[in-house]
Structures are given as C-alpha cells and as structure tokens.
PDB file of N, CA and C in Angstrom:
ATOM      1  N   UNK A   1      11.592 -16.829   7.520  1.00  0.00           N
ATOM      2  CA  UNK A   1      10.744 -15.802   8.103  1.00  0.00           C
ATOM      3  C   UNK A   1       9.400 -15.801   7.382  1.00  0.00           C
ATOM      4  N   UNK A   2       8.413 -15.827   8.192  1.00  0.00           N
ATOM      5  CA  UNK A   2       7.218 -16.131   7.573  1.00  0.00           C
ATOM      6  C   UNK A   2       6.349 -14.183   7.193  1.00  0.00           C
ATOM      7  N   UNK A   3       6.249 -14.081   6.199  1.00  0.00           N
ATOM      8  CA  UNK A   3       5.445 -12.731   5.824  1.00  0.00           C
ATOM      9  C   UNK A   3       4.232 -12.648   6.366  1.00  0.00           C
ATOM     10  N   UNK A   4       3.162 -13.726   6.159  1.00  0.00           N
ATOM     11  CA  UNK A   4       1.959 -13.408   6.708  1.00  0.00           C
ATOM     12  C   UNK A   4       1.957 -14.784   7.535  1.00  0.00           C
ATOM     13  N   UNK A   5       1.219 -14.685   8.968  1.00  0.00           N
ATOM     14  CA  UNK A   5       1.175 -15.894   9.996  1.00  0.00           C
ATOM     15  C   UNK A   5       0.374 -16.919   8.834  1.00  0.00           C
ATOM     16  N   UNK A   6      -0.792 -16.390   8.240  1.00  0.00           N
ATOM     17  CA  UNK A   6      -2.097 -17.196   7.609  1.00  0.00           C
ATOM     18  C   UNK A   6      -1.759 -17.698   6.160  1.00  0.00           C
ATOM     19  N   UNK A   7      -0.750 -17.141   5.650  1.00  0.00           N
ATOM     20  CA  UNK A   7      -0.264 -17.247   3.977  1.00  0.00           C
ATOM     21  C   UNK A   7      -1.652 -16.706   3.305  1.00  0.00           C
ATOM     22  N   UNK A   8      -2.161 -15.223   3.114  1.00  0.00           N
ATOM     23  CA  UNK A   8      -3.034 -15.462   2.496  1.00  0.00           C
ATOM     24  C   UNK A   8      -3.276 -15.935   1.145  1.00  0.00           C
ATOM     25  N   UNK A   9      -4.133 -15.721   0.221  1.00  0.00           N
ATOM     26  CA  UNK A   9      -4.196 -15.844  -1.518  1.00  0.00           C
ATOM     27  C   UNK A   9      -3.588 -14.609  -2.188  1.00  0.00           C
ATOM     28  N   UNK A  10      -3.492 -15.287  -3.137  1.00  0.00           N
ATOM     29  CA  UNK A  10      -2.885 -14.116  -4.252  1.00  0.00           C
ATOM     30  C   UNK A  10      -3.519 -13.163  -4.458  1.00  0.00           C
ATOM     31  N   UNK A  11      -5.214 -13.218  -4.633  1.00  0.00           N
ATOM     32  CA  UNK A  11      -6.490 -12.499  -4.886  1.00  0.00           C
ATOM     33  C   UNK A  11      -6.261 -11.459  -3.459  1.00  0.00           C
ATOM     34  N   UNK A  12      -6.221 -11.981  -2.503  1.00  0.00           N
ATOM     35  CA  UNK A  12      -6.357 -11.124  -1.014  1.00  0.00           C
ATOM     36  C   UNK A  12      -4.751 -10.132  -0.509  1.00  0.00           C
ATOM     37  N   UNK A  13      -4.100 -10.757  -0.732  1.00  0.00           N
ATOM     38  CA  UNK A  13      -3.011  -9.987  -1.472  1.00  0.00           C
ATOM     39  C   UNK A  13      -2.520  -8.340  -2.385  1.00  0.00           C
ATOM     40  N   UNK A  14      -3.470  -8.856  -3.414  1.00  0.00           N
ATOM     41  CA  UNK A  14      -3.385  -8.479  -4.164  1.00  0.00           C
ATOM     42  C   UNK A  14      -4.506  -7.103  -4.413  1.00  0.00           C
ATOM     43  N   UNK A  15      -5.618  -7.422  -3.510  1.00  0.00           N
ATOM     44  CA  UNK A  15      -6.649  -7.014  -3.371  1.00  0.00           C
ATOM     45  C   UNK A  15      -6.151  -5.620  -1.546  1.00  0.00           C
ATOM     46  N   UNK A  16      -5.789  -6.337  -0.684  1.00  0.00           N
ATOM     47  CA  UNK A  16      -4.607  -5.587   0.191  1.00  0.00           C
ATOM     48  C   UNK A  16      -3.796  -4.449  -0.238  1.00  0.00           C
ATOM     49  N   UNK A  17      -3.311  -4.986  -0.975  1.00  0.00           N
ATOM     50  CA  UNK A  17      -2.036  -3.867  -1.903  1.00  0.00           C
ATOM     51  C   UNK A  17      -2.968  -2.680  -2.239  1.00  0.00           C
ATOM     52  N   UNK A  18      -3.981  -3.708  -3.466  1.00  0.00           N
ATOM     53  CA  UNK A  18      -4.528  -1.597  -3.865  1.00  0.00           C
ATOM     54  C   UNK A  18      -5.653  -0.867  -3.093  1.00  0.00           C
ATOM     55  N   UNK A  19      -6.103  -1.960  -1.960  1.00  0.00           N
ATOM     56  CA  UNK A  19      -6.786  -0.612  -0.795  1.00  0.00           C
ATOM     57  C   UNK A  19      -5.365   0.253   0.095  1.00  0.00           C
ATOM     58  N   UNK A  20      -4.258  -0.411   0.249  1.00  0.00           N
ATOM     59  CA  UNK A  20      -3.004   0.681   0.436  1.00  0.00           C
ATOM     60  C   UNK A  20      -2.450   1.777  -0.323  1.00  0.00           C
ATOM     61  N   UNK A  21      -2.958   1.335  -1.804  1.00  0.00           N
ATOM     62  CA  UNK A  21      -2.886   2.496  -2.599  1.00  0.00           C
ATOM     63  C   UNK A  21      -3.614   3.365  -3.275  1.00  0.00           C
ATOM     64  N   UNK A  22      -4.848   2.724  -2.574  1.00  0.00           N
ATOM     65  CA  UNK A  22      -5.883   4.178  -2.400  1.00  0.00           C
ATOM     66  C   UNK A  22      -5.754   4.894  -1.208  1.00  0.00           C
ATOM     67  N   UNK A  23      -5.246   4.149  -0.550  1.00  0.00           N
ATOM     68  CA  UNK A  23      -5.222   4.900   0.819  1.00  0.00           C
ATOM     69  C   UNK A  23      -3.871   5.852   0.871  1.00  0.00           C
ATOM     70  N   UNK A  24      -3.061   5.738   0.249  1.00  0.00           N
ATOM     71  CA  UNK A  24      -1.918   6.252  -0.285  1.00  0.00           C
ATOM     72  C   UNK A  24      -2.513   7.859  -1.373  1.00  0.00           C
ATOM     73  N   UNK A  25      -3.704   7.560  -2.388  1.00  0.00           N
ATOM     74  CA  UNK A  25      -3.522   8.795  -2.928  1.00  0.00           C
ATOM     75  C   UNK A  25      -4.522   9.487  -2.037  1.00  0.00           C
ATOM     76  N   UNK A  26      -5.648   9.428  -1.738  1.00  0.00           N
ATOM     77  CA  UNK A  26      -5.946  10.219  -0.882  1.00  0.00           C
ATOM     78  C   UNK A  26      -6.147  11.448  -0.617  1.00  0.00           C
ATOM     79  N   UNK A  27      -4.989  11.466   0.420  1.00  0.00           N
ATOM     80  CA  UNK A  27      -5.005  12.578   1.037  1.00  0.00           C
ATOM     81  C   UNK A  27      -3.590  13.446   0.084  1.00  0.00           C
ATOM     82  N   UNK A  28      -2.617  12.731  -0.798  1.00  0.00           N
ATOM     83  CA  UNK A  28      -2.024  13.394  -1.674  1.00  0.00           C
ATOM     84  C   UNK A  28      -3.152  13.978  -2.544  1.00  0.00           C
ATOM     85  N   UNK A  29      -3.908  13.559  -3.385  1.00  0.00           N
ATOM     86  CA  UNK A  29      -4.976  14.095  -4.106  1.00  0.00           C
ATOM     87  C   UNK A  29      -5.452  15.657  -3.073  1.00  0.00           C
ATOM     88  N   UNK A  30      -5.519  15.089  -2.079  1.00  0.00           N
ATOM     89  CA  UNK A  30      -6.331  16.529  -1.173  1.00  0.00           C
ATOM     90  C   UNK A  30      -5.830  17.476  -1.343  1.00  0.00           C
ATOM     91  N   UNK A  31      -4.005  17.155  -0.890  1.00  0.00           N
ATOM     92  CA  UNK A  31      -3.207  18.300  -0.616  1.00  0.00           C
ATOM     93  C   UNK A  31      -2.763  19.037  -2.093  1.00  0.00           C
ATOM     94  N   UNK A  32      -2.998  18.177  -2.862  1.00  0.00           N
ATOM     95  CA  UNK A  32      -2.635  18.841  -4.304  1.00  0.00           C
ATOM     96  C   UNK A  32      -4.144  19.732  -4.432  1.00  0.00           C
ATOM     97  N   UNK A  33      -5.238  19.145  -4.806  1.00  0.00           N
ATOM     98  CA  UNK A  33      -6.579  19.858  -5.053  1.00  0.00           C
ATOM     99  C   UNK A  33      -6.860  20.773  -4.544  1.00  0.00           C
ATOM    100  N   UNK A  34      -6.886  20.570  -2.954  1.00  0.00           N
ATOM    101  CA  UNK A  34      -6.725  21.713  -2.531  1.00  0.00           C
ATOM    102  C   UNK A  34      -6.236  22.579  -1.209  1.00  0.00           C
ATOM    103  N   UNK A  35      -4.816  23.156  -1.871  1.00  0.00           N
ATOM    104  CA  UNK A  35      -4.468  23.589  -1.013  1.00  0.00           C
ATOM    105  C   UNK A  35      -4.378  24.154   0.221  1.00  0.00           C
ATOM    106  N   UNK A  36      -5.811  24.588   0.521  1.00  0.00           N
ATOM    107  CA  UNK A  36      -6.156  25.381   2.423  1.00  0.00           C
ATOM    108  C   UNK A  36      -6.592  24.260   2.972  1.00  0.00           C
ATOM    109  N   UNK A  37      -6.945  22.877   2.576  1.00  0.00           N
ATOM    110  CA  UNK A  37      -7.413  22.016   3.197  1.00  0.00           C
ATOM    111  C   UNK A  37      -6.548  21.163   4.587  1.00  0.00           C
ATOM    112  N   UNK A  38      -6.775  21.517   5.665  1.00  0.00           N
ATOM    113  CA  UNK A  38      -6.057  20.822   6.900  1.00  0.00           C
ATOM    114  C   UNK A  38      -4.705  21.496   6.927  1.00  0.00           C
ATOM    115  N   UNK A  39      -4.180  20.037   7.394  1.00  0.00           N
ATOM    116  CA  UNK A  39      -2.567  20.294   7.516  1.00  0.00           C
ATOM    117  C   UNK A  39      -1.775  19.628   6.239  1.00  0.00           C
ATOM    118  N   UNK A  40      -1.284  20.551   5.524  1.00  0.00           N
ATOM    119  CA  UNK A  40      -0.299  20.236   4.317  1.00  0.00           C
ATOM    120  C   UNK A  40       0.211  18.881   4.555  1.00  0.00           C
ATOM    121  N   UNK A  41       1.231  19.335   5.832  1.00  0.00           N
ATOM    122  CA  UNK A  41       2.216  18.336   6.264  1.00  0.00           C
ATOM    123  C   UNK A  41       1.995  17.181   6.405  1.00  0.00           C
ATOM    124  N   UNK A  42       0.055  17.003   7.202  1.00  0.00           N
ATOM    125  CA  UNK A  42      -0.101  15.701   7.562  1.00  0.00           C
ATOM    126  C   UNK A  42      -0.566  15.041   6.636  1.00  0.00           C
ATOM    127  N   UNK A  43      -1.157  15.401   5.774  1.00  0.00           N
ATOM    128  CA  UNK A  43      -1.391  14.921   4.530  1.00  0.00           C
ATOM    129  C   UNK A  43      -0.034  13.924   3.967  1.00  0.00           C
ATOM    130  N   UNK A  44       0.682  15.128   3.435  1.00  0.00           N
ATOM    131  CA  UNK A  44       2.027  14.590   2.604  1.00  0.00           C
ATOM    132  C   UNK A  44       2.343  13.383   2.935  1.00  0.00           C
ATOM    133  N   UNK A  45       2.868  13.695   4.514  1.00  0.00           N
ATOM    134  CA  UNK A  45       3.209  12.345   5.418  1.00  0.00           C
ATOM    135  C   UNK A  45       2.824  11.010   5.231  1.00  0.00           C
ATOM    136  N   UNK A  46       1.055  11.458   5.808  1.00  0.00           N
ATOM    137  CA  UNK A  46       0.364   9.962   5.636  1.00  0.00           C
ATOM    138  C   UNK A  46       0.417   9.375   4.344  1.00  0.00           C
ATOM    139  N   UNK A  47       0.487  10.199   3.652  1.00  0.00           N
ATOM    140  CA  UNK A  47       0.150  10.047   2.044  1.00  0.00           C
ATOM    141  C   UNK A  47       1.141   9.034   1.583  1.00  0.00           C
ATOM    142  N   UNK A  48       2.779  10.044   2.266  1.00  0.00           N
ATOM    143  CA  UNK A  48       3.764   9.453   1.378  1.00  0.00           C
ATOM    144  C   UNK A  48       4.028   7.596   2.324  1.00  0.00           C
ATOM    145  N   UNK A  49       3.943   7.674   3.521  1.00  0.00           N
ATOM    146  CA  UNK A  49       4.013   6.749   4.335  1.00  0.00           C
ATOM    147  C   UNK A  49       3.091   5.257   4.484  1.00  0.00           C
ATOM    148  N   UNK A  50       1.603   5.856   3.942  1.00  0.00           N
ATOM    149  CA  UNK A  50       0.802   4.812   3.061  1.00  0.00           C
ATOM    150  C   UNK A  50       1.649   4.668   1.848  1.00  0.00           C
ATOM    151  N   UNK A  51       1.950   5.179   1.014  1.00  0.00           N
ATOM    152  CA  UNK A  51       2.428   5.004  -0.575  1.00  0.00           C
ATOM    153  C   UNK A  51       4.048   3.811  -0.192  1.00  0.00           C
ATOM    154  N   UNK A  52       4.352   4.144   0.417  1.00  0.00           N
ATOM    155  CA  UNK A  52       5.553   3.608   0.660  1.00  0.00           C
ATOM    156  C   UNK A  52       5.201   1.847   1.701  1.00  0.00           C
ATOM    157  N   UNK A  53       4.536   2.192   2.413  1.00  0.00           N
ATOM    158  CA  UNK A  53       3.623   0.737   2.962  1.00  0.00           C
ATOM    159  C   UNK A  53       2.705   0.027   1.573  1.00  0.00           C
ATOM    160  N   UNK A  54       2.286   0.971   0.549  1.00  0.00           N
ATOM    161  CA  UNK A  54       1.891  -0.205  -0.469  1.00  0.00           C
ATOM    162  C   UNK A  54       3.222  -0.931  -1.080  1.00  0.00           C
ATOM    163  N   UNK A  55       4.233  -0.373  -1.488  1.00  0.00           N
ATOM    164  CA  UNK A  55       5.239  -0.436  -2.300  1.00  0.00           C
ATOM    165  C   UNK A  55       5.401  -1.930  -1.681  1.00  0.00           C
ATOM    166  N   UNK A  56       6.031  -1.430  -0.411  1.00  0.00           N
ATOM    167  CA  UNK A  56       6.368  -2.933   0.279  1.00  0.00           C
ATOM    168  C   UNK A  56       5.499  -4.149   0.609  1.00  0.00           C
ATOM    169  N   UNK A  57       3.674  -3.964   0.217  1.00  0.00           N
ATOM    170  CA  UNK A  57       3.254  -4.898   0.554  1.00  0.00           C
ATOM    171  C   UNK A  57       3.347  -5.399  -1.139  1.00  0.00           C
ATOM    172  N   UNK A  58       3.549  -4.985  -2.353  1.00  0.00           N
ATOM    173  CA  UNK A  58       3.600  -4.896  -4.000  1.00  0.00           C
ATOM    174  C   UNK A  58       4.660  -6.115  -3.405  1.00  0.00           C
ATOM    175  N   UNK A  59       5.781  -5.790  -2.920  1.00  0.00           N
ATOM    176  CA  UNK A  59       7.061  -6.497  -2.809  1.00  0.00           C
ATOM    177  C   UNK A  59       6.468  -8.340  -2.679  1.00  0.00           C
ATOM    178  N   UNK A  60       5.809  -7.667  -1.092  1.00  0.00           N
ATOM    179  CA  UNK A  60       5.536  -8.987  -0.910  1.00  0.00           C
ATOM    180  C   UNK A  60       4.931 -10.173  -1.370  1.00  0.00           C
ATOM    181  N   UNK A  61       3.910  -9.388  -2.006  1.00  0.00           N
ATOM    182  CA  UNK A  61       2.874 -10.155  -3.149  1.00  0.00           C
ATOM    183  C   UNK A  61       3.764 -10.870  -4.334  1.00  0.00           C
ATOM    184  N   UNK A  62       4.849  -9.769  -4.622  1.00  0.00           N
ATOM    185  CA  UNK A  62       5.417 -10.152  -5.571  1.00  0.00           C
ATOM    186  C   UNK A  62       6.468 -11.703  -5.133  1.00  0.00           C
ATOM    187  N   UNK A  63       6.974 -11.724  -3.938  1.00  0.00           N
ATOM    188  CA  UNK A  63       7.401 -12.695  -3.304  1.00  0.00           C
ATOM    189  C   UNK A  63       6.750 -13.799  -2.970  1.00  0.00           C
ATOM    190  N   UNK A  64       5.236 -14.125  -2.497  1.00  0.00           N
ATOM    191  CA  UNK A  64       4.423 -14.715  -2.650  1.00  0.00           C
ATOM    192  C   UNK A  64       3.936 -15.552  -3.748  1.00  0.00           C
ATOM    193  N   UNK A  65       4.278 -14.956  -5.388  1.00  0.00           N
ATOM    194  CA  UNK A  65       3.918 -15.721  -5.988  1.00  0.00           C
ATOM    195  C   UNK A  65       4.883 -16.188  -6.702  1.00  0.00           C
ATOM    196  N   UNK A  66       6.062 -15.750  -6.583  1.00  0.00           N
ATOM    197  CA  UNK A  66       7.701 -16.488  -7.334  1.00  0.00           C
ATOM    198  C   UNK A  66       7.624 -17.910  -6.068  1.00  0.00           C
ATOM    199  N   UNK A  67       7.188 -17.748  -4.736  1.00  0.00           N
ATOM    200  CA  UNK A  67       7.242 -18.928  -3.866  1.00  0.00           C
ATOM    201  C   UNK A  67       6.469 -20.046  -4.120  1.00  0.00           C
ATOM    202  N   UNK A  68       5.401 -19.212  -4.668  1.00  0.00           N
ATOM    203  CA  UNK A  68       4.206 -20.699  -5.037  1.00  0.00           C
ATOM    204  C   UNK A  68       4.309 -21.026  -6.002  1.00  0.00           C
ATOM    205  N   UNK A  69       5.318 -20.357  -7.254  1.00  0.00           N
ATOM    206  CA  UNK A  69       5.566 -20.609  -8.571  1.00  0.00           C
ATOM    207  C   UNK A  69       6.359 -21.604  -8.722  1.00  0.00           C
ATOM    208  N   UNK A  70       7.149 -21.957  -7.168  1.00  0.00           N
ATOM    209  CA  UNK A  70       7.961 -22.597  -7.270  1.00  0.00           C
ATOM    210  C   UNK A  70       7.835 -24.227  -6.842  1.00  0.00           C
ATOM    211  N   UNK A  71       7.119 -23.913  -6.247  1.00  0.00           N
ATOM    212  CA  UNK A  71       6.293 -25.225  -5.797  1.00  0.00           C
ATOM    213  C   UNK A  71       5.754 -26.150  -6.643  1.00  0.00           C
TER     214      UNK A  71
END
C-alpha cells in the first residue's frame, strides 16, 4: 500500500507534519485563552481532530524513513 502516490522527502514530510500541528494548537490555544470565543465545541473538535491527523501523519514520516533506511 503506497502512503503518498509521489513518495515525498523527508524535509516535506516532515515539514507537513508540523503545519498539522500548528493547525492542531490553534484553535485549542483559543478555546483555552479564551473562553467566550465562538463555539467551545468546534474548536475542541477541530483542534483535537487536527492533533490526531498530525499524530498519524508523525506515524507516517516515521515509516518513511525506517523504509529508506532500509534501502
């Protein structure tokens, strides 16, 4: 099963991952700072649902380079 169609680099990868985990604190940062801001809920959500989409792209990266390590 192929992860990415293009195989990207490790750098782009890697670079992927932590715009997901900025995009991950965010709107957690918001909902903590400050509380009347929007919707609690949608915050949390996106927050926790980005955070959890970085985790798994961390995975992949991390899979990516045990593959080329192996090579």
């Amino acid at each position: 099963m192929e992860w990415f169609p293009s195989k990207p680099t490790i750098g782009q990868a890697v670079f992927g991952t932590l715009m997901l985990c900025a995009l991950a604190a965010v709107p957690l940062y918001w909902s903590i700072d400050e509380p009347d801001r929007g919707n609690q809920v949608f915050l949390w959500v996106f927050g926790c649902l980005a955070g959890a989409l970085a985790i798994v792209r961390a995975g992949v990266v991390v899979h990516l380079m045990l593959e080329r390590r192996r090579r």
